[in-house]
N, C-alpha and C. Protein backbone atom coordinates (compact mmCIF):
# COMPACT_ATOMS: atom_id res chain seq x y z
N UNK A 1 -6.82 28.97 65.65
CA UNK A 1 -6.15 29.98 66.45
C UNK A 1 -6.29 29.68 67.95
N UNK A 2 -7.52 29.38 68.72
CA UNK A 2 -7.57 28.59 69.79
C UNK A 2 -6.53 28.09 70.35
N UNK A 3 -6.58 26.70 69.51
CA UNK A 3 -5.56 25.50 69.82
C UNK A 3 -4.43 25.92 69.96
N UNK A 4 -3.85 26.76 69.38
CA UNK A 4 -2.60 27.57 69.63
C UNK A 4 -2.20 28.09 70.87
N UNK A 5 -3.29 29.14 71.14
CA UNK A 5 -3.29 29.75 72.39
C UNK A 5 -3.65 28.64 73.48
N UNK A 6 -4.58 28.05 73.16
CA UNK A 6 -4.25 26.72 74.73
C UNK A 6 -3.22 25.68 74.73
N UNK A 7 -2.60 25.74 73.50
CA UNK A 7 -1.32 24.62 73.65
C UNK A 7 -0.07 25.88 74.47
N UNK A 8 -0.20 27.30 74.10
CA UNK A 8 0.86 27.70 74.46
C UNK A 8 1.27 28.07 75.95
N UNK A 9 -0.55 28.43 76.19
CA UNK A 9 -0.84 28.68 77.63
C UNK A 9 -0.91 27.15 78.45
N UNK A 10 -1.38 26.12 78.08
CA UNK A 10 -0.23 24.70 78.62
C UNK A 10 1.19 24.95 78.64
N UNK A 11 2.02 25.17 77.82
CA UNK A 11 2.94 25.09 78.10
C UNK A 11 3.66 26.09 79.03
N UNK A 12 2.89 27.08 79.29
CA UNK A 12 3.26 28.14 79.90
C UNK A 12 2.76 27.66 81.31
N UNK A 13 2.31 27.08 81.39
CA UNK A 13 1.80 26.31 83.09
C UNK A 13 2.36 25.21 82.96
N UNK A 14 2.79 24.65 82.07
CA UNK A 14 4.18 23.33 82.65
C UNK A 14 5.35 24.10 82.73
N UNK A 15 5.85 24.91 82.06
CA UNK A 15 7.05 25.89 82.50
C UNK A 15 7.24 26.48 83.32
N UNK A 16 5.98 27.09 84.47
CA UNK A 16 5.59 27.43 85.50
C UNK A 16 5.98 25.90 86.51
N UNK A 17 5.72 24.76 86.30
CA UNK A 17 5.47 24.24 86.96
C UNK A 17 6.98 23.50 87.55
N UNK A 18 7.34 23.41 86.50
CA UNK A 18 8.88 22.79 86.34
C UNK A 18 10.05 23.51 86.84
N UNK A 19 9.66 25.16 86.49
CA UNK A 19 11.01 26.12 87.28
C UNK A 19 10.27 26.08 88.78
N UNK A 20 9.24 26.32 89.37
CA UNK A 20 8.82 26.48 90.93
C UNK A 20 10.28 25.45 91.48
N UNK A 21 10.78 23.82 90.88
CA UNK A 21 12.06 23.11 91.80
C UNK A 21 12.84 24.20 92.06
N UNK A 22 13.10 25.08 90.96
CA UNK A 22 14.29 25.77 90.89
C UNK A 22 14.17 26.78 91.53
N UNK A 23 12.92 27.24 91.31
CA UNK A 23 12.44 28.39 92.49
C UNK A 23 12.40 28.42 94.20
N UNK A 24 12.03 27.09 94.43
CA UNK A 24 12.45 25.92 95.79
C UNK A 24 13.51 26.20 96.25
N UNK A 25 14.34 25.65 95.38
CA UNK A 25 15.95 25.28 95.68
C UNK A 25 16.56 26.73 95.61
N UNK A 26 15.82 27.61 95.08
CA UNK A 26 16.23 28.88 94.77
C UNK A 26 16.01 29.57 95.97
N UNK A 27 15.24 29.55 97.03
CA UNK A 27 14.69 30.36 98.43
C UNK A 27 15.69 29.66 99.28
N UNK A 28 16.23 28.66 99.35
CA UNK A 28 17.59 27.84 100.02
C UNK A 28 18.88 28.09 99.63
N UNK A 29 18.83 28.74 98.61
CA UNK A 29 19.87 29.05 97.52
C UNK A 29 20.28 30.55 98.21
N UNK A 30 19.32 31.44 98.10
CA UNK A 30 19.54 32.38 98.66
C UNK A 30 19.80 33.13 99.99
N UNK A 31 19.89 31.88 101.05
CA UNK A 31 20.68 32.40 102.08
C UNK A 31 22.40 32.15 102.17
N UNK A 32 22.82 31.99 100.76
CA UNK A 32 24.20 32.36 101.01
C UNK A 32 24.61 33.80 100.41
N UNK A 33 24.08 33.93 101.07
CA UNK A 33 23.78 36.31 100.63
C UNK A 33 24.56 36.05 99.04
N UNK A 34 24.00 35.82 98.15
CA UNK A 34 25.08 35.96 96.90
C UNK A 34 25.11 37.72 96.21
N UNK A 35 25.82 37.53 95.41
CA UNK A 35 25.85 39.37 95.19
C UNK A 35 24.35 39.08 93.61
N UNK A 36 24.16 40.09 93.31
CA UNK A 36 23.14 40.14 92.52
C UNK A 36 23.92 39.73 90.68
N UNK A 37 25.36 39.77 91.05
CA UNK A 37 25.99 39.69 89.46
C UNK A 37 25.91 37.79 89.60
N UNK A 38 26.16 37.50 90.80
CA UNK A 38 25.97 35.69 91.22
C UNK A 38 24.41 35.16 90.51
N UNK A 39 23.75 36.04 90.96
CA UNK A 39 22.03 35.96 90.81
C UNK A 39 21.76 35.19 89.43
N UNK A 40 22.12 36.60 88.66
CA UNK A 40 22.18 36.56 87.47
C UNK A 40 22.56 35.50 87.19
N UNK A 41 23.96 34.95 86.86
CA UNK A 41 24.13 33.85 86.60
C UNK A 41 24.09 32.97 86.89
N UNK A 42 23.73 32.25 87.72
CA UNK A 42 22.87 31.30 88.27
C UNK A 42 21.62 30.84 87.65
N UNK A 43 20.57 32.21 87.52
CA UNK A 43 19.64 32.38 86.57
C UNK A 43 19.98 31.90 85.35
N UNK A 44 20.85 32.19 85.12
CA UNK A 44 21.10 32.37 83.40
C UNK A 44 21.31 30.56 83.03
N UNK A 45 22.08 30.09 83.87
CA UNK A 45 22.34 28.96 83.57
C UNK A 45 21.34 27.95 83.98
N UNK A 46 20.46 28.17 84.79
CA UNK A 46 19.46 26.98 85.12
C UNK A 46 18.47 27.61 83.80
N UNK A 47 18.67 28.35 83.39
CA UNK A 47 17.25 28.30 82.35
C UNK A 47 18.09 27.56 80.84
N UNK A 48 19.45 27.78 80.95
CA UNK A 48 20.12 26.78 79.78
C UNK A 48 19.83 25.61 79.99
N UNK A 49 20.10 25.40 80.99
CA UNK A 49 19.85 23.46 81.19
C UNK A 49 18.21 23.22 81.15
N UNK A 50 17.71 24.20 81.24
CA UNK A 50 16.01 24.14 81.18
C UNK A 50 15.53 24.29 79.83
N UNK A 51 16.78 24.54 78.48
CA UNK A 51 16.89 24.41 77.39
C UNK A 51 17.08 23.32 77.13
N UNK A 52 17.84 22.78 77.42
CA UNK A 52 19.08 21.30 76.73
C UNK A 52 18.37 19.79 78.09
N UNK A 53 17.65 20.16 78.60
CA UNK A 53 17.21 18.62 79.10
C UNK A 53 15.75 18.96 78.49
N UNK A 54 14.99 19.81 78.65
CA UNK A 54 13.55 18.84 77.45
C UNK A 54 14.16 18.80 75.98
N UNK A 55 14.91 19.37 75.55
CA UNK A 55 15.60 18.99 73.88
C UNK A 55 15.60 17.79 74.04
N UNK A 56 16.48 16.94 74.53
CA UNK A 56 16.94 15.88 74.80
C UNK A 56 15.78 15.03 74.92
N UNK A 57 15.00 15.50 76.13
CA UNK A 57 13.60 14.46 75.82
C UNK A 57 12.65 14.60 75.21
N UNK A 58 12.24 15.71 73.81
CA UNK A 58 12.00 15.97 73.19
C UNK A 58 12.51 14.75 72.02
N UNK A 59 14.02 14.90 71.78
CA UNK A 59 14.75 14.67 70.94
C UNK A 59 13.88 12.55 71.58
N UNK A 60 14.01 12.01 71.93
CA UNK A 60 13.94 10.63 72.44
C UNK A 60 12.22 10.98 72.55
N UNK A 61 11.59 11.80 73.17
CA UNK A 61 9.94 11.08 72.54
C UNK A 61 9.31 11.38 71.08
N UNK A 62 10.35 12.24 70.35
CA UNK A 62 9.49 12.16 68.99
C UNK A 62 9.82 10.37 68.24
N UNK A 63 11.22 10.21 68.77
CA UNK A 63 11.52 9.43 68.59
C UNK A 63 11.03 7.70 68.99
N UNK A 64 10.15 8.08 70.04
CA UNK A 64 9.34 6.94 70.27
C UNK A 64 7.92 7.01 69.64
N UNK A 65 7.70 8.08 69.85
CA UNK A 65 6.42 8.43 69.52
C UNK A 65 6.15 8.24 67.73
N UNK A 66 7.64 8.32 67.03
CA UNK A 66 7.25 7.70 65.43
C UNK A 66 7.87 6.09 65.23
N UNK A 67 7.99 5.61 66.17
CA UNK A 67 8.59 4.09 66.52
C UNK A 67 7.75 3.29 67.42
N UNK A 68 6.54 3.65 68.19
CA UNK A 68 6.14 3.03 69.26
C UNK A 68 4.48 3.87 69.26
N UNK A 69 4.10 4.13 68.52
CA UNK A 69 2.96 5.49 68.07
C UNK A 69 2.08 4.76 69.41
N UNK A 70 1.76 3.62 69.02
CA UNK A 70 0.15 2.89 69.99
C UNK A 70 0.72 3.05 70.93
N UNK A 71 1.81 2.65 71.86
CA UNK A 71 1.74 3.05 73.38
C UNK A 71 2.90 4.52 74.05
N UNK A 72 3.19 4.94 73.12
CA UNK A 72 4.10 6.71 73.12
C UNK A 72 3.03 7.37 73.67
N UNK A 73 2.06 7.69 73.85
CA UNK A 73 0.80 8.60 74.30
C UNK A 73 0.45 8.15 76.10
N UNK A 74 0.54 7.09 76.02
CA UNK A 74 0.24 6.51 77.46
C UNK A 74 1.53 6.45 78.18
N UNK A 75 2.84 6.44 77.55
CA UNK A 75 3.97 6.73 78.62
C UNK A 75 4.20 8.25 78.89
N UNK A 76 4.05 8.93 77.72
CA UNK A 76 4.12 10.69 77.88
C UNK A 76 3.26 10.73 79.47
N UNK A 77 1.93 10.39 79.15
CA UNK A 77 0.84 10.54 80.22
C UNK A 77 1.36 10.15 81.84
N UNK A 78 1.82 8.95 81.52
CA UNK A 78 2.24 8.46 82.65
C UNK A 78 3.72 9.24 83.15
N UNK A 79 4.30 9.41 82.41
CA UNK A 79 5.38 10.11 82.82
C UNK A 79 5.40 11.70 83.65
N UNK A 80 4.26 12.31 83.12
CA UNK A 80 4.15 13.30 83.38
C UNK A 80 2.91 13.16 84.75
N UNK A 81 2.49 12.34 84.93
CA UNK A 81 1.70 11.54 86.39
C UNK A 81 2.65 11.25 87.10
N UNK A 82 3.78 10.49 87.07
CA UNK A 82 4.75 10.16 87.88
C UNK A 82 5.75 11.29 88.33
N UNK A 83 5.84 11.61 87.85
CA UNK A 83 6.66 13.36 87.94
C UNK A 83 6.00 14.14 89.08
N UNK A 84 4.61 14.47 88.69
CA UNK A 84 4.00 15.35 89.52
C UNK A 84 3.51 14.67 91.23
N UNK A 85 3.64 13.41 91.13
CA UNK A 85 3.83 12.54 92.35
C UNK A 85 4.69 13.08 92.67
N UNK A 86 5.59 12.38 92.17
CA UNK A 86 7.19 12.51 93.21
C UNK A 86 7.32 14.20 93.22
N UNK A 87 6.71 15.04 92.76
CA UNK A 87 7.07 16.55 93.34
C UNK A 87 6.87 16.37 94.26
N UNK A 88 5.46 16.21 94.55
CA UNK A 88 4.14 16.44 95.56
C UNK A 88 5.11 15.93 96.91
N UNK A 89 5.40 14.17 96.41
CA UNK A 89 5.92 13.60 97.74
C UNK A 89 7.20 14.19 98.45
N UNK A 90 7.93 14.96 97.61
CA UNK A 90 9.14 15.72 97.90
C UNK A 90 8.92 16.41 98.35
N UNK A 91 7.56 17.71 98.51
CA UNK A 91 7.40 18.77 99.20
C UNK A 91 6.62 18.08 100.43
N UNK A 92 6.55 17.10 100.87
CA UNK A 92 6.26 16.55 102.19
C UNK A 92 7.21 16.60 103.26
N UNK A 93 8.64 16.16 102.33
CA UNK A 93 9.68 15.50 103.07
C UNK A 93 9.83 16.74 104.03
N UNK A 94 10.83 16.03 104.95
CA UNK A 94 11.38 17.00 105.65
C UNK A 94 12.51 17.81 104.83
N UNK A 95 12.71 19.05 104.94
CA UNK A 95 13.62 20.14 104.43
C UNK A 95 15.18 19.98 105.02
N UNK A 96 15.81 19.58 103.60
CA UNK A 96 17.50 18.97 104.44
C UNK A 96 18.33 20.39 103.56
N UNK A 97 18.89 21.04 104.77
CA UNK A 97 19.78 22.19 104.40
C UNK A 97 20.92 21.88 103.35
N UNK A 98 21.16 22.63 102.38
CA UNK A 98 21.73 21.84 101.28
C UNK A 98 23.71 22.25 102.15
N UNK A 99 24.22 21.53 101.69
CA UNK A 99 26.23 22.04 101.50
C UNK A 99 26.49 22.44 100.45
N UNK A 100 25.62 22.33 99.15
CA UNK A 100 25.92 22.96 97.93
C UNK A 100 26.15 24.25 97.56
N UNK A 101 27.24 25.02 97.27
CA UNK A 101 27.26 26.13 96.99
C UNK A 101 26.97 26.34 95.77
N UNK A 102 25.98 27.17 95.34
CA UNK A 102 25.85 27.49 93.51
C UNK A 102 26.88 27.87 92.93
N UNK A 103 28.25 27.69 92.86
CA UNK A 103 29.43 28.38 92.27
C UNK A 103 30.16 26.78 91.69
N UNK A 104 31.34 27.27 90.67
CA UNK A 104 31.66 26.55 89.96
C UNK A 104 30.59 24.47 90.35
N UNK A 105 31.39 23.78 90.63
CA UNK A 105 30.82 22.44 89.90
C UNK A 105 29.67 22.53 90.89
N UNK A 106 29.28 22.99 92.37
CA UNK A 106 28.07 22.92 93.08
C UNK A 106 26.86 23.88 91.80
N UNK A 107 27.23 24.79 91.00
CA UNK A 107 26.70 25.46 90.59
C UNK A 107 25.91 24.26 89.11
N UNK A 108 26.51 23.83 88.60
CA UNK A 108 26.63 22.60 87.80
C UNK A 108 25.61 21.82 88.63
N UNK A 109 26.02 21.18 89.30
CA UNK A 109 25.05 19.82 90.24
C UNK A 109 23.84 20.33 90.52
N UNK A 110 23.57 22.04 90.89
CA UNK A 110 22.17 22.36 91.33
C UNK A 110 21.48 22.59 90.01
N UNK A 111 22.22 23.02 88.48
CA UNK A 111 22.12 23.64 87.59
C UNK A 111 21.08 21.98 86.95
N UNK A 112 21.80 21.16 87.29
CA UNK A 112 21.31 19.51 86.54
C UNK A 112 20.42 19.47 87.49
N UNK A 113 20.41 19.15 88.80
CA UNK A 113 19.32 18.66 89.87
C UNK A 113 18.11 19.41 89.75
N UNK A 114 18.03 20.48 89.18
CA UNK A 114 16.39 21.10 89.14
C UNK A 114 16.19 21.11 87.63
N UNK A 115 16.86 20.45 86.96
CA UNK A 115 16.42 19.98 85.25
C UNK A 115 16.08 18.84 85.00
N UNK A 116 16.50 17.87 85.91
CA UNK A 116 16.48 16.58 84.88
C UNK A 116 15.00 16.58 85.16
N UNK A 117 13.66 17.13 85.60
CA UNK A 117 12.29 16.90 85.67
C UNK A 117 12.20 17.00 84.18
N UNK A 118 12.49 18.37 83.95
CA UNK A 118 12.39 19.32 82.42
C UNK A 118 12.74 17.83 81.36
N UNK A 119 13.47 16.44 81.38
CA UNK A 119 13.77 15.70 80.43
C UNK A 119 12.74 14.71 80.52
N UNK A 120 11.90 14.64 81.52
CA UNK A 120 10.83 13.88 81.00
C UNK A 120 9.52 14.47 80.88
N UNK A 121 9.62 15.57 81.38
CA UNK A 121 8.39 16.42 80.50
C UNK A 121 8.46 16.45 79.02
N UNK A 122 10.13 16.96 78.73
CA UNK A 122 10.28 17.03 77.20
C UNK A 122 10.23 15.65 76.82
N UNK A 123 10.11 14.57 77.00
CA UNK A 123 9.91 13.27 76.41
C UNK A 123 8.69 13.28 76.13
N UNK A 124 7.37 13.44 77.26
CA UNK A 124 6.20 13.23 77.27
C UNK A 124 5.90 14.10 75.69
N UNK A 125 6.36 15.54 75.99
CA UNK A 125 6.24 16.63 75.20
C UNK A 125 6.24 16.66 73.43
N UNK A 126 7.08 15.53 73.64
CA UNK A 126 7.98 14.82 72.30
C UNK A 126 7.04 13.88 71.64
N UNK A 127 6.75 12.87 72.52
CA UNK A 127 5.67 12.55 71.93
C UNK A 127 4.91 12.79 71.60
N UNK A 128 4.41 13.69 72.09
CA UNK A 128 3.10 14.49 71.43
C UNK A 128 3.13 15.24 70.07
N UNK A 129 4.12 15.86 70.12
CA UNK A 129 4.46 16.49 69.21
C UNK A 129 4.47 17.78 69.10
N UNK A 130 5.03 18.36 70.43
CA UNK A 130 4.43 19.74 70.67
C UNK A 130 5.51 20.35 70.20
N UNK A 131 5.38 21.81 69.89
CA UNK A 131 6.38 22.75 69.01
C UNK A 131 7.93 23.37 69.77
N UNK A 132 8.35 22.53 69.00
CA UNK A 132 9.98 22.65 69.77
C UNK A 132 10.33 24.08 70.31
N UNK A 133 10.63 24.86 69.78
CA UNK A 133 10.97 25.83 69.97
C UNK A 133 10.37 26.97 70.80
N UNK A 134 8.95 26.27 70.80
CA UNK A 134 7.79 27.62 71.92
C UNK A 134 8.19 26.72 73.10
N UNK A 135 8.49 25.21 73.26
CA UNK A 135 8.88 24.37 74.66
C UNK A 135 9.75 25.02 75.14
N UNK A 136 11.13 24.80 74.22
CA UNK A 136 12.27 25.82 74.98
C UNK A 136 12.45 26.96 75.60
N UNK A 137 11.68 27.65 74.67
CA UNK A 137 11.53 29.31 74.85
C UNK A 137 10.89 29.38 76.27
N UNK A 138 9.69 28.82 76.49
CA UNK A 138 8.33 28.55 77.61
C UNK A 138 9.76 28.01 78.91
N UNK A 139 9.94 27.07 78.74
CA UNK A 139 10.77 26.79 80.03
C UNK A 139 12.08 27.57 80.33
N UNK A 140 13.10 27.58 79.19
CA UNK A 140 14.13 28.52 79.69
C UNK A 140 13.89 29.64 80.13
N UNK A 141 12.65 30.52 79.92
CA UNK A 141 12.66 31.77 80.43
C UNK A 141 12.34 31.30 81.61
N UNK A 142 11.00 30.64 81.86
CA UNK A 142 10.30 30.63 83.19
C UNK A 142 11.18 30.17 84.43
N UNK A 143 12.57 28.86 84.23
CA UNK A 143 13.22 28.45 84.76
C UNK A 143 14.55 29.64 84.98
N UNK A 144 14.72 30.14 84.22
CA UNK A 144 15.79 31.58 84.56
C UNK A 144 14.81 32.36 85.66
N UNK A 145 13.88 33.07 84.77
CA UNK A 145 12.91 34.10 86.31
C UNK A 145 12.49 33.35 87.53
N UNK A 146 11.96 32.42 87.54
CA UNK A 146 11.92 32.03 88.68
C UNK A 146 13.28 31.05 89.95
N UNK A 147 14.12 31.08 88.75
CA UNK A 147 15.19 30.57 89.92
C UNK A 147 15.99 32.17 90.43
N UNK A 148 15.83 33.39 89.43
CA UNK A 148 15.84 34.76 89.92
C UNK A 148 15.07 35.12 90.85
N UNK A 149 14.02 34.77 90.85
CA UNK A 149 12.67 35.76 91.99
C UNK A 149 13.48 34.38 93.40
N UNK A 150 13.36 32.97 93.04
CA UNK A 150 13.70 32.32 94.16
C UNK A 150 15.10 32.78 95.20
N UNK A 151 16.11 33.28 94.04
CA UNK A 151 17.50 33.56 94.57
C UNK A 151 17.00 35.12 95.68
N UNK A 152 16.71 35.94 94.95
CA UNK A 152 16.27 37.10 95.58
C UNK A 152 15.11 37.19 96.84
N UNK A 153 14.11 36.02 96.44
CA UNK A 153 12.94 35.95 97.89
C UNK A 153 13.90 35.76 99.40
N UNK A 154 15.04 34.56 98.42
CA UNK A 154 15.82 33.57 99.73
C UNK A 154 16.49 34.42 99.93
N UNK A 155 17.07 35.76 99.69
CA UNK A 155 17.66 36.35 100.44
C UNK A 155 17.01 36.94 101.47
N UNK A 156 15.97 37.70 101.25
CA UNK A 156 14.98 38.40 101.87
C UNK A 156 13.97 37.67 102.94
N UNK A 157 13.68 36.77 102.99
CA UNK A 157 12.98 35.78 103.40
C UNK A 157 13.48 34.46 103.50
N UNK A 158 14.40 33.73 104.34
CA UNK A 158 14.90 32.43 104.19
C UNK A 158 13.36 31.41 104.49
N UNK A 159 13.26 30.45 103.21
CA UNK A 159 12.14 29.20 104.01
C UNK A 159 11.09 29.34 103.87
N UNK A 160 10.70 30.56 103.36
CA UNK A 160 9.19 31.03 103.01
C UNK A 160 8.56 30.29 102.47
N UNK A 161 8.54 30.26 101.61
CA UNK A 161 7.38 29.03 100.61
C UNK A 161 8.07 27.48 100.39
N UNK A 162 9.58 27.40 100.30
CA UNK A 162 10.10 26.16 100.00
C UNK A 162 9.66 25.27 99.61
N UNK A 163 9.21 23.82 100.10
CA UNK A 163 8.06 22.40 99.82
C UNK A 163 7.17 22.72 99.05
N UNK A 164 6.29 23.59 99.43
CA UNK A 164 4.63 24.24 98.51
C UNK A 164 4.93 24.73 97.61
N UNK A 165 6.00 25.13 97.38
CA UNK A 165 6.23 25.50 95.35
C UNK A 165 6.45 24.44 94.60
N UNK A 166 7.20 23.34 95.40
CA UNK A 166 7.47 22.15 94.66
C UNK A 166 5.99 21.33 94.70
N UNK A 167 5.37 21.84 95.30
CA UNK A 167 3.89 20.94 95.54
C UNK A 167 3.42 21.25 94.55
N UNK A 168 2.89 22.41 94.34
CA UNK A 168 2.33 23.13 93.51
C UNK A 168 2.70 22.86 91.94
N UNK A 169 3.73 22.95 91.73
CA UNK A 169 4.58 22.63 90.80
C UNK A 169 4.19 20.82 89.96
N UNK A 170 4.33 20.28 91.48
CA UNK A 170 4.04 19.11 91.13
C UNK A 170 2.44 18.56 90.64
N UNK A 171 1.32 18.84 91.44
CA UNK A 171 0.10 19.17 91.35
C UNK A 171 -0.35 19.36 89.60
N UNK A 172 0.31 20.49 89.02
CA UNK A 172 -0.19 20.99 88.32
C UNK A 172 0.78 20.02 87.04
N UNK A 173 1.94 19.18 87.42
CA UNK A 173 2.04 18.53 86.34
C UNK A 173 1.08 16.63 86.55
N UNK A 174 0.70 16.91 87.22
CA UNK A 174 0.15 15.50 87.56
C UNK A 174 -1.23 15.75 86.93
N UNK A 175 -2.18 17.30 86.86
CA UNK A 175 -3.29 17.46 86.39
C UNK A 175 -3.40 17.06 84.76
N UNK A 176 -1.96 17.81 84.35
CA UNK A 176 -1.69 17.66 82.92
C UNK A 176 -1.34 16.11 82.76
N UNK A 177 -0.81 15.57 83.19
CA UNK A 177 -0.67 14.08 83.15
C UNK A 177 -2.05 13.25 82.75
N UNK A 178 -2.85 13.57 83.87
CA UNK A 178 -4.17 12.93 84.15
C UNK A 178 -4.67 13.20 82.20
N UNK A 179 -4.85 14.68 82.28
CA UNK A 179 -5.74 15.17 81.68
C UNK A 179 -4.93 14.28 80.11
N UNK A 180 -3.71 14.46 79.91
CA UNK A 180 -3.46 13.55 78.69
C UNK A 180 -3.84 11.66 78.37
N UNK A 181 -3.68 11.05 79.49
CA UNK A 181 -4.28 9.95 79.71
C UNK A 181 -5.72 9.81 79.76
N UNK A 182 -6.61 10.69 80.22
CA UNK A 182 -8.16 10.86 79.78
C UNK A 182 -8.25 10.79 78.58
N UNK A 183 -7.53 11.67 77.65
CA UNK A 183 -7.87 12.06 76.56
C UNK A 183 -7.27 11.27 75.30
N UNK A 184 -6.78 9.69 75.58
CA UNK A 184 -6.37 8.77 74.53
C UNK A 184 -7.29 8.36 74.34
C-alpha cells in the first residue's frame, strides 16, 4: 500500500513539475486580458495534449523498455536529468515577450510547446512501467489547473513568478532523474 502512495505522490510532483512550463507561459499568456470562457479553454486543451504526449512516450518507452530492458532504465534516468537541465537553463534566459496569441493555430503551437517535455517524461515513465492511466490523469489535470491559475495570475499580476516556475519545475524533475539513476 506504501508503494502506491509514493509512486502516486511521485507522480503527482512530476505533474506538478511539468504543468509549472505551462503555468510560465501561462503568467505571459495572461496579459492579453482573455475573457474567462478563453481561460477555460485554453486550460482545457493544454491538459489534452498533457494527455496525448506522455501516451505517446509512454507508448515508445514500454516499448524500449521490453526491447532494450539492460539500458531502458538509464535512458528514462537520463532523460528525465536532461529535461530538468534544460528547464533550469531556460529559466535563466532572458524573458522574450511572446507574438503568440492562444487562439486558433497560436493556441495549437503554445498547446504543443508546453507538452512536448510531458513526451519524454512519458518515455522515461514507460520504461519503468508506471501505471498508465494514474500518469494521464496526474498530468492532464495538473497541466489544465495550472495553465488556469497561470492564465488568471497573468492577468492580475503580469511577470510575477515567470523563469522560477520553470526552474522549479525543472529542479524537481532533475531530482527525480538523479534519484532513478542512483537507484539502478
Amino acid at each position: 500500500m506504501s508503494a502506491v502512495v509514493g509512486e502516486l505522490f511521485t507522480l503527482i510532483l512530476m505533474a506538478f513539475a511539468l504543468g509549472m512550463d505551462a503555468f510560465s507561459v501561462g503568467l505571459g499568456m495572461g496579459m492579453f486580458q482573455l475573457r474567462l470562457k478563453q481561460i477555460a479553454k485554453i486550460g482545457f486543451i493544454i491538459g489534452i495534449f498533457h494527455v496525448i504526449m506522455p501516451l505517446l512516450g509512454m507508448i515508445t518507452g514500454k516499448f524500449l523498455s521490453e526491447n532494450f530492458s539492460e539500458i531502458a532504465g538509464y535512458i528514462g534516468g537520463a532523460l528525465l536529468v536532461l529535461l530538468g537541465i534544460q528547464m533550469i537553463w531556460t529559466g535563466f534566459k532572458e524573458v522574450e515577450t511572446s507574438r503568440i496569441t492562444p487562439v486558433g493555430f497560436g493556441l495549437l503551437l503554445f498547446a504543443v510547446s508546453v507538452s512536448l517535455d510531458s513526451f519524454s517524461v512519458g518515455l522515461s515513465l514507460g520504461i519503468y512501467q508506471a501505471r498508465t492511466v494514474v500518469v494521464l490523469l496526474c498530468f492532464g489535470i495538473s497541466a489544465m489547473v495550472l495553465t488556469w491559475l497561470g492564465l488568471l495570475i497573468g492577468r492580475k499580476v503580469q511577470g510575477w513568478l515567470g523563469s522560477y516556475g520553470e526552474m522549479l519545475g525543472g529542479g524537481i524533475l532533475l531530482i527525480f532523474g538523479i534519484k532513478l539513476l542512483i537507484s539502478l
